[in-house]
Protein backbone atom coordinates (compact mmCIF):
# COMPACT_ATOMS: atom_id res chain seq x y z
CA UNK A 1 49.96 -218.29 21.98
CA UNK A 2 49.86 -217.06 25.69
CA UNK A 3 47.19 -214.21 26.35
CA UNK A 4 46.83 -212.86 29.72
CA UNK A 5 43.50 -211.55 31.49
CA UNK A 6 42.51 -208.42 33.49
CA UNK A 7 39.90 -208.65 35.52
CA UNK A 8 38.30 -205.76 37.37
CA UNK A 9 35.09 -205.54 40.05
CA UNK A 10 33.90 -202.37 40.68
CA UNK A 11 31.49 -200.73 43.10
CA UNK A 12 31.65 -197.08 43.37
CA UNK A 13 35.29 -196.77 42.62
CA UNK A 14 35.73 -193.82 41.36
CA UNK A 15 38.05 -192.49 43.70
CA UNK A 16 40.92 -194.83 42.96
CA UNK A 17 39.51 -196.74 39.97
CA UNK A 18 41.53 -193.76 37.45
CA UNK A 19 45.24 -194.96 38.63
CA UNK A 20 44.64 -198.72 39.10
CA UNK A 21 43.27 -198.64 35.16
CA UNK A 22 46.27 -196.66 34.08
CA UNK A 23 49.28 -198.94 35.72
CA UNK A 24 46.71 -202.14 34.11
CA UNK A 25 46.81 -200.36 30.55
CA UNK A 26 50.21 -199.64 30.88
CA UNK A 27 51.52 -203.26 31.69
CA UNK A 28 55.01 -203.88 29.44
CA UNK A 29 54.06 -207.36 28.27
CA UNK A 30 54.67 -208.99 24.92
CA UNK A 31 51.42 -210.69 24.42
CA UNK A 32 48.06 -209.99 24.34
CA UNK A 33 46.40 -208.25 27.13
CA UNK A 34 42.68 -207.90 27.70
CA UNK A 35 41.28 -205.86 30.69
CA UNK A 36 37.19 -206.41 31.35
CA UNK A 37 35.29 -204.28 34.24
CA UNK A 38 32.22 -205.81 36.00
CA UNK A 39 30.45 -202.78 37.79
CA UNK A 40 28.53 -203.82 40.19
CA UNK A 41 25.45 -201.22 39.98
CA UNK A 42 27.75 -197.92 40.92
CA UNK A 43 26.32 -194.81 41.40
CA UNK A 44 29.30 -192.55 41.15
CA UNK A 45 31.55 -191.70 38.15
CA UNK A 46 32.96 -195.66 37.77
CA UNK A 47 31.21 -196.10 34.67
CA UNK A 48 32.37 -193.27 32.81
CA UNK A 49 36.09 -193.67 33.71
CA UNK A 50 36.06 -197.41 32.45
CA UNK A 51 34.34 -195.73 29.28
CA UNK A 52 37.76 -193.74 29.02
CA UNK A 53 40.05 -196.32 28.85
CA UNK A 54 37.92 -198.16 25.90
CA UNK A 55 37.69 -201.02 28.08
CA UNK A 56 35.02 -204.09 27.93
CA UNK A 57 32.82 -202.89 30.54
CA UNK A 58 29.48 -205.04 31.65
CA UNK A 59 27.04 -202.79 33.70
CA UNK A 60 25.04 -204.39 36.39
CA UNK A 61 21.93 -202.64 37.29
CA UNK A 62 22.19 -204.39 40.57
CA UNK A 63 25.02 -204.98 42.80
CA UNK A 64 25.56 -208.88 42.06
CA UNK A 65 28.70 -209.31 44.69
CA UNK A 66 31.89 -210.12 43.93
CA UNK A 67 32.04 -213.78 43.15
CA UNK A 68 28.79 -213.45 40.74
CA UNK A 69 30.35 -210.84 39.03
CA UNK A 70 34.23 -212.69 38.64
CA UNK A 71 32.30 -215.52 37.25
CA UNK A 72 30.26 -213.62 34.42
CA UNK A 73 33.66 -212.39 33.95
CA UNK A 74 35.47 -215.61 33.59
CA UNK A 75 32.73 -217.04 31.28
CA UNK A 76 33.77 -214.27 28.52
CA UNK A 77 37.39 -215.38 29.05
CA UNK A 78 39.75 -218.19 27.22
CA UNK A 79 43.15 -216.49 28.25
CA UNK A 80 45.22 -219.32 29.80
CA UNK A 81 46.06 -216.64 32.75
CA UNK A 82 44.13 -213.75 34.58
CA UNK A 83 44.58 -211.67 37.21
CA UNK A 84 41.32 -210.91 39.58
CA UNK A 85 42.21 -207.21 40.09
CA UNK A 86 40.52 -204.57 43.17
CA UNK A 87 40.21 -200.74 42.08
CA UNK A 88 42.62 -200.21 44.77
CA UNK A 89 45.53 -201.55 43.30
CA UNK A 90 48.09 -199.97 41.32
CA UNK A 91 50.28 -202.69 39.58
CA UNK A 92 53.78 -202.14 39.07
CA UNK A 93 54.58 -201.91 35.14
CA UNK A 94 56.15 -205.33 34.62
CA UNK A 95 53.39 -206.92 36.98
CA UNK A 96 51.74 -209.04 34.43
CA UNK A 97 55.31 -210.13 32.75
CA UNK A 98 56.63 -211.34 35.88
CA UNK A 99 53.74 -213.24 36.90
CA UNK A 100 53.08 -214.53 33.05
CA UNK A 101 57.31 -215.60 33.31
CA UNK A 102 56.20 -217.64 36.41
CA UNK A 103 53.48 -219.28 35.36
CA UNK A 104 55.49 -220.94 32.59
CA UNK A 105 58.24 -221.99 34.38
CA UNK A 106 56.03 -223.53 37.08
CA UNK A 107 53.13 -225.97 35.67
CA UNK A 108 51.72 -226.90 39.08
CA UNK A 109 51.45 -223.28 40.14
CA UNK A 110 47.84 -222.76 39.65
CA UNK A 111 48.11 -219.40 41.72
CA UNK A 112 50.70 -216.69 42.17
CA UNK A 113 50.54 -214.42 45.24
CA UNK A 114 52.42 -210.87 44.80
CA UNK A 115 54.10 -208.53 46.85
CA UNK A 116 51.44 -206.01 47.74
CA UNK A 117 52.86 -203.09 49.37
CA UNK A 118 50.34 -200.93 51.75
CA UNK A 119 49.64 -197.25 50.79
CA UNK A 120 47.00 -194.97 52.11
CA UNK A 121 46.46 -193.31 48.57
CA UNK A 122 47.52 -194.61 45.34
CA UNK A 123 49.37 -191.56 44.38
CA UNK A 124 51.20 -191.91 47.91
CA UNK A 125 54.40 -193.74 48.31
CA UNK A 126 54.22 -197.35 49.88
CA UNK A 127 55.03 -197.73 53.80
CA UNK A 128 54.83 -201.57 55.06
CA UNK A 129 53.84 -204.76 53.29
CA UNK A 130 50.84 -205.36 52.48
CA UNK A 131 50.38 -209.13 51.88
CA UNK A 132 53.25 -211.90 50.60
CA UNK A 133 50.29 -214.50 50.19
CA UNK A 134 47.89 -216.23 52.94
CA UNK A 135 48.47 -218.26 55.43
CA UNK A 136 46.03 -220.27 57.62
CA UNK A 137 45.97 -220.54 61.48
CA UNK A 138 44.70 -223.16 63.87
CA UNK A 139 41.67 -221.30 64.88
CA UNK A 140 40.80 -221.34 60.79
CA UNK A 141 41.23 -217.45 60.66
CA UNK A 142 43.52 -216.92 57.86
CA UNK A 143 46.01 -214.17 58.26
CA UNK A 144 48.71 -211.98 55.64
CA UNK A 145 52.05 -213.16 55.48
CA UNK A 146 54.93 -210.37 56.36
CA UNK A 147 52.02 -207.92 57.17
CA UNK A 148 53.33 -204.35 58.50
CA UNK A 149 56.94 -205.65 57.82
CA UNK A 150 59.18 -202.59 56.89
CA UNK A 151 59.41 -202.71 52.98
CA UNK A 152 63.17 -203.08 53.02
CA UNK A 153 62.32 -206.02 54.63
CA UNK A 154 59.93 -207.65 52.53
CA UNK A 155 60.53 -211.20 51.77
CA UNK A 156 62.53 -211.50 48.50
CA UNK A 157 62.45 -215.63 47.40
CA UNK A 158 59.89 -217.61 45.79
CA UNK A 159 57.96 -219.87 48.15
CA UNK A 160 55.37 -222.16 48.28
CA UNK A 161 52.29 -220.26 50.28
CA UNK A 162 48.63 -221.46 50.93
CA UNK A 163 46.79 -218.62 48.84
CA UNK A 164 46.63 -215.55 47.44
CA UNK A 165 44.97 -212.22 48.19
CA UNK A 166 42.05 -211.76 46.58
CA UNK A 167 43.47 -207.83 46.00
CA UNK A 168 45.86 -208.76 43.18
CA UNK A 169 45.29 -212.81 42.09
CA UNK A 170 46.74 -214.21 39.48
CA UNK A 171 45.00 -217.84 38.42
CA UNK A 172 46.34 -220.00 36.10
CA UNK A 173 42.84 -220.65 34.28
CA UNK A 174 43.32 -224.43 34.24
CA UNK A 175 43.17 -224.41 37.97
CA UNK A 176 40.29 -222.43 37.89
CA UNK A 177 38.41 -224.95 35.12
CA UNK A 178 39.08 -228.18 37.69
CA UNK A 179 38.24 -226.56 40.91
CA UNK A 180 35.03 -224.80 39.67
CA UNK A 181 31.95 -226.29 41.43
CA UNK A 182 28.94 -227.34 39.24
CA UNK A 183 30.34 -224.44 37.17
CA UNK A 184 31.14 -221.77 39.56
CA UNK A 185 34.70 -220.74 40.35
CA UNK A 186 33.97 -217.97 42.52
CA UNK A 187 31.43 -219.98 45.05
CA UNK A 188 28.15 -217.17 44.81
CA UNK A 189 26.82 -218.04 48.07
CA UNK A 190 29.47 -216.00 49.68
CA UNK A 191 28.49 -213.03 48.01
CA UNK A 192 31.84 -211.06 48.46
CA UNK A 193 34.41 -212.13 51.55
CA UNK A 194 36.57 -214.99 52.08
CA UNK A 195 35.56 -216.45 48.90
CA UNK A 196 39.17 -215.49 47.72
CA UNK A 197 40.15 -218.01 50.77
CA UNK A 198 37.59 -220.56 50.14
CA UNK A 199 39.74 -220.58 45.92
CA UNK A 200 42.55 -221.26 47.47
CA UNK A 201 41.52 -223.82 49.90
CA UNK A 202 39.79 -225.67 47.05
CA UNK A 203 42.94 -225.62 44.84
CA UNK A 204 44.96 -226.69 47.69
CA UNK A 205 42.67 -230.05 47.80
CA UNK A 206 42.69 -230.49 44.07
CA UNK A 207 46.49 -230.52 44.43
CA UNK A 208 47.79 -227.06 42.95
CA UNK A 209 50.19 -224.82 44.47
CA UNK A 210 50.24 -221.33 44.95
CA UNK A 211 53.74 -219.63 44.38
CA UNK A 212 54.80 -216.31 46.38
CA UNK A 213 56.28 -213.88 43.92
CA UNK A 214 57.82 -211.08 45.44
CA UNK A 215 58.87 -209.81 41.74
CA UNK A 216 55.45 -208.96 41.13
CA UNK A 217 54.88 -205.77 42.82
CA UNK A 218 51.79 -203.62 43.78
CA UNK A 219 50.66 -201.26 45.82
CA UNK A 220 47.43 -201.27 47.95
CA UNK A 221 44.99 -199.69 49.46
CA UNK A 222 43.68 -202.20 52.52
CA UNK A 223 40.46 -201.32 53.43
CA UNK A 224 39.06 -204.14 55.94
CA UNK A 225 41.66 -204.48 58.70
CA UNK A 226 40.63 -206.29 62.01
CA UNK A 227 41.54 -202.83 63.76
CA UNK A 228 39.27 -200.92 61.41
CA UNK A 229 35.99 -203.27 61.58
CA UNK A 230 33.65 -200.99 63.59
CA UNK A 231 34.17 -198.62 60.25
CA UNK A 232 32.26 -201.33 58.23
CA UNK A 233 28.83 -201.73 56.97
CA UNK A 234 26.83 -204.24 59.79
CA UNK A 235 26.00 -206.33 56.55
CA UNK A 236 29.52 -206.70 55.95
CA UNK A 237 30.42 -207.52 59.17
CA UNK A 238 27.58 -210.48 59.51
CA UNK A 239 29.14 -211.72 55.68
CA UNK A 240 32.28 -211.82 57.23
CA UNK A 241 31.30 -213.95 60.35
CA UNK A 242 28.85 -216.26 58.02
CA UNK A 243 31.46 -216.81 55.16
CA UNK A 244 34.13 -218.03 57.91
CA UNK A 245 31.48 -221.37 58.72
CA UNK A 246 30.48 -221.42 55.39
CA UNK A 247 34.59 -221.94 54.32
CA UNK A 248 34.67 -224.75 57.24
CA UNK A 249 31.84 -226.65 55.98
CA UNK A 250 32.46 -227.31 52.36
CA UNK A 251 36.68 -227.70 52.56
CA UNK A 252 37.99 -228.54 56.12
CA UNK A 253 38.46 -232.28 57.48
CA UNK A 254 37.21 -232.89 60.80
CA UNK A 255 40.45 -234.80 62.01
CA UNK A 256 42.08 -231.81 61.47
CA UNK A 257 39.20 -229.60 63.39
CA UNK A 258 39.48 -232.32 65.61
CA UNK A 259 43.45 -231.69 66.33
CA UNK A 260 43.13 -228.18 66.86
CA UNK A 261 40.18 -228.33 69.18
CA UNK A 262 41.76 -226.18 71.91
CA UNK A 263 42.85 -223.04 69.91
CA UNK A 264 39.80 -223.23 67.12
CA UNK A 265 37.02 -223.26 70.50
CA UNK A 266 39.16 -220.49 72.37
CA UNK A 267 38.67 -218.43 69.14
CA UNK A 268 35.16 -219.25 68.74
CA UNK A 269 34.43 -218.37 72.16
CA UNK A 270 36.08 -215.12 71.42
CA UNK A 271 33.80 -214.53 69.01
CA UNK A 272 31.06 -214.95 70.54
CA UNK A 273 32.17 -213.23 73.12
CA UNK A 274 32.58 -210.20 70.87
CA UNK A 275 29.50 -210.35 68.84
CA UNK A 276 27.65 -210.58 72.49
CA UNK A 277 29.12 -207.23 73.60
CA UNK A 278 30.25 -205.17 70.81
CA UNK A 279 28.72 -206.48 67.41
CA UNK A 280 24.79 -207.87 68.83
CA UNK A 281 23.84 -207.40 64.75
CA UNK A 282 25.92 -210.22 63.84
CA UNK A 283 24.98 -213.07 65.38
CA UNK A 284 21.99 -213.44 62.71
CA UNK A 285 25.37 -214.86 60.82
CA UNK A 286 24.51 -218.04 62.59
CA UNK A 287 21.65 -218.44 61.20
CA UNK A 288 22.51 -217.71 57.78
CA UNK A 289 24.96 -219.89 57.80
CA UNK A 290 22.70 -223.09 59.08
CA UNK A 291 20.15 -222.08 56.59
CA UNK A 292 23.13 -222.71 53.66
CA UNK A 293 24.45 -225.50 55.73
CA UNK A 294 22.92 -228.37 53.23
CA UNK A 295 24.06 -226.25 50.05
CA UNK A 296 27.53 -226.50 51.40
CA UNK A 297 27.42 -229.75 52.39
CA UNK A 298 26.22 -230.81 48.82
CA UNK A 299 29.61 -228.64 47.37
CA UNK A 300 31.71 -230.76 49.90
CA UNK A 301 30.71 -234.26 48.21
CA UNK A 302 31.33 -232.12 44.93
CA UNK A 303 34.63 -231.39 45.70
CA UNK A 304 35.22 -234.60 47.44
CA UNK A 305 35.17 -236.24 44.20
CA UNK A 306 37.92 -233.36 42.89
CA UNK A 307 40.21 -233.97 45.80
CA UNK A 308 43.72 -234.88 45.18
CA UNK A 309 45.63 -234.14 48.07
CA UNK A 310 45.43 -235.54 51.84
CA UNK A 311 44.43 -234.44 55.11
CA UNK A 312 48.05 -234.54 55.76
CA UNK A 313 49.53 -232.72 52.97
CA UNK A 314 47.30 -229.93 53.91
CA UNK A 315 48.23 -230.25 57.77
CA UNK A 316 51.55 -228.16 56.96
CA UNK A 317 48.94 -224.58 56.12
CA UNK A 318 47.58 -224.55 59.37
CA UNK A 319 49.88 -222.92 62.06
C-alpha cells in the first residue's frame, strides 16, 4: 500500500511554522500520511507548536544544517514518496494527492516540481509565481522557471524540467535510495544551499526525470532572492558562493564546461568582481571549497559508477 511522507526542517520558525503545519495536517489524501519535524536547535516557540500538532518531532541541540537533518529524517522513513517541506510553505489541500496521482502514473519520475506561488505572508493572498521547477544556465547558476510571471499566467501542462525547488520537493524514495552517496542523499558537506540542486543534478545522471506539476499548488514565502542578498547572514552568503564549486566538482563534465567557456568565465569574473567590491567576506569561499575539493572528487568517482545518462542527454538543461 502507498504511504506518503512529510518532511519538515525547522530553525526558528515560529513565525510561519503554525499555517504551513495546518495546510500539511489537513492534506485530503486517501492513504497514509506521516509528517516528521527536524528542529534544528531553535530558540523560539518552534518546538512547542510542532508539540501541538502531535507530530514526530526530533530536537537537535545543535543546528545540524539542512541536508544532515533531511537525512536523519529519511533514515526513519519507508514511505515510497515524501515531500521535503520549508516552514514557509502553505500547501494547497489536495497537494499531496496530486503529486501521489503523478507519481503513479509516471515510473521514471523520480521528482515532481510544483507550482509555488510567491506571497509575502502566508495568510496573504499569492501575487506572481514563485517557481515551476529549475532550470540550469550556461554560467552553471541555476535559475526558477516562470519566476514573477503574473499567476494567471502560470504555466498549466506537465513538462519535463531539470529539478525541483528545494521549498516544496516531492522524491519518489527509490530515486532517492540509487542516487544516495555512500549513504547520504542530502550531500552534508553543503550544509544547507544548493544541495537541493546538487539532488537533482545527481538524479539527472542516474537517469530519472523530474516532472513539472502545475496541479500541485503552494504558496511561498521566498526568502533568498539575488536582489535581497545584502539582507543575509555573511556565513550564508560564503555557503552560497562555496556550494556553487562544490556542485561543479562532483556532477558537471568538463566537455560541457569546456563548451560554455565564454559565458561560465564572464560570470565568474562577475563574481569576483563582486565579492572584490561589495562582499570582501566571501572570498574565504575559495578556500573552503579547495579544502573539500578531494572529498568531492572522491563523490564524483562514486557517482560515476551510478551514472546512466550522457554528457549529451544532459546538454539539453543548460541554456
Amino acid at each position: 500500500m502507498s504511504a506518503f511522507a512529510i518532511h519538515i526542517v525547522t530553525h526558528n520558525s515560529a513565525a510561519t511554522l503554525q499555517m504551513c503545519l495546518e495546510a500539511a495536517c489537513n492534506q485530503q489524501l486517501d492513504v497514509p500520511l506521516r509528517i516528521r519535524v527536524f528542529d534544528n536547535a531553535s530558540s523560539d516557540a518552534t518546538r512547542q507548536i510542532v508539540r501541538q500538532h502531535a507530530l514526530t518531532l526530533i530536537e537537535s541541540p545543535i543546528n545540524l544544517g539542512y541536508a544532515a537533518a533531511h537525512n536523519r529524517l529519511l533514515a526513519m522513513a519507508d514511505e515510497p514518496y515524501v515531500l521535503t517541506l520549508n516552514p514557509d510553505v502553505r500547501l494547497a489541500p489536495d497537494f499531496c494527492a496530486q503529486a501521489l496521482q503523478a507519481f503513479e502514473a509516471q515510473p521514471r519520475a523520480g521528482m515532481l516540481a510544483a507550482c509555488l506561488l510567491r506571497c509575502d505572508s502566508l495568510e496573504a493572498p499569492p501575487y506572481a509565481v514563485d517557481s515551476a521547477g529549475l532550470f540550469m544556465r550556461r554560467t552553471r547558476r541555476q535559475g526558477l522557471i516562470a519566476e514573477n510571471v503574473p499567476i494567471a499566467q502560470r504555466p498549466t501542462r506537465r513538462t519535463e524540467v531539470f529539478g525541483v525547488d528545494g521549498a516544496a520537493a516531492c522524491y519518489r524514495r527509490a530515486m532517492l535510495s540509487d542516487i544516495a552517496l555512500d549513504g547520504e542523499v542530502f550531500d552534508e558537506d553543503f550544509f544547507m544551499h544548493k544541495e537541493d540542486i546538487d539532488v537533482c543534478w545527481r538524479a539527472q545522471l542516474c537517469g530519472w526525470q523530474c516532472l513539472y506539476l502545475p496541479e500541485a499548488r503552494a504558496q511561498h514565502i521566498r526568502t533568498f532572492r539575488p536582489n535581497k542578498r545584502a539582507n543575509l547572514p555573511r556565513w550564508m552568503r560564503r555557503l552560497a558562493v562555496r556550494n556553487r564549486y562544490l556542485l561543479l566538482l562532483k556532477n558537471d563534465f568538463p566537455a560541457h564546461l569546456l563548451r560554455d567557456s565564454l559565458p561560465f568565465l564572464t560570470y565568474e569574473i562577475g563574481i569576483l568582481a563582486y565579492m572584490l567590491l561589495r562582499e570582501p567576506t566571501s572570498l574565504t569561499a575559495y578556500a573552503q571549497a579547495w579544502r573539500l575539493r578531494r572529498k568531492m572528487l572522491a563523490k564524483r568517482r562514486l557517482l560515476s559508477a551510478k551514472r546512466r545518462a550522457t554528457w549529451h542527454d544532459l546538454r539539453r538543461w543548460f541554456c
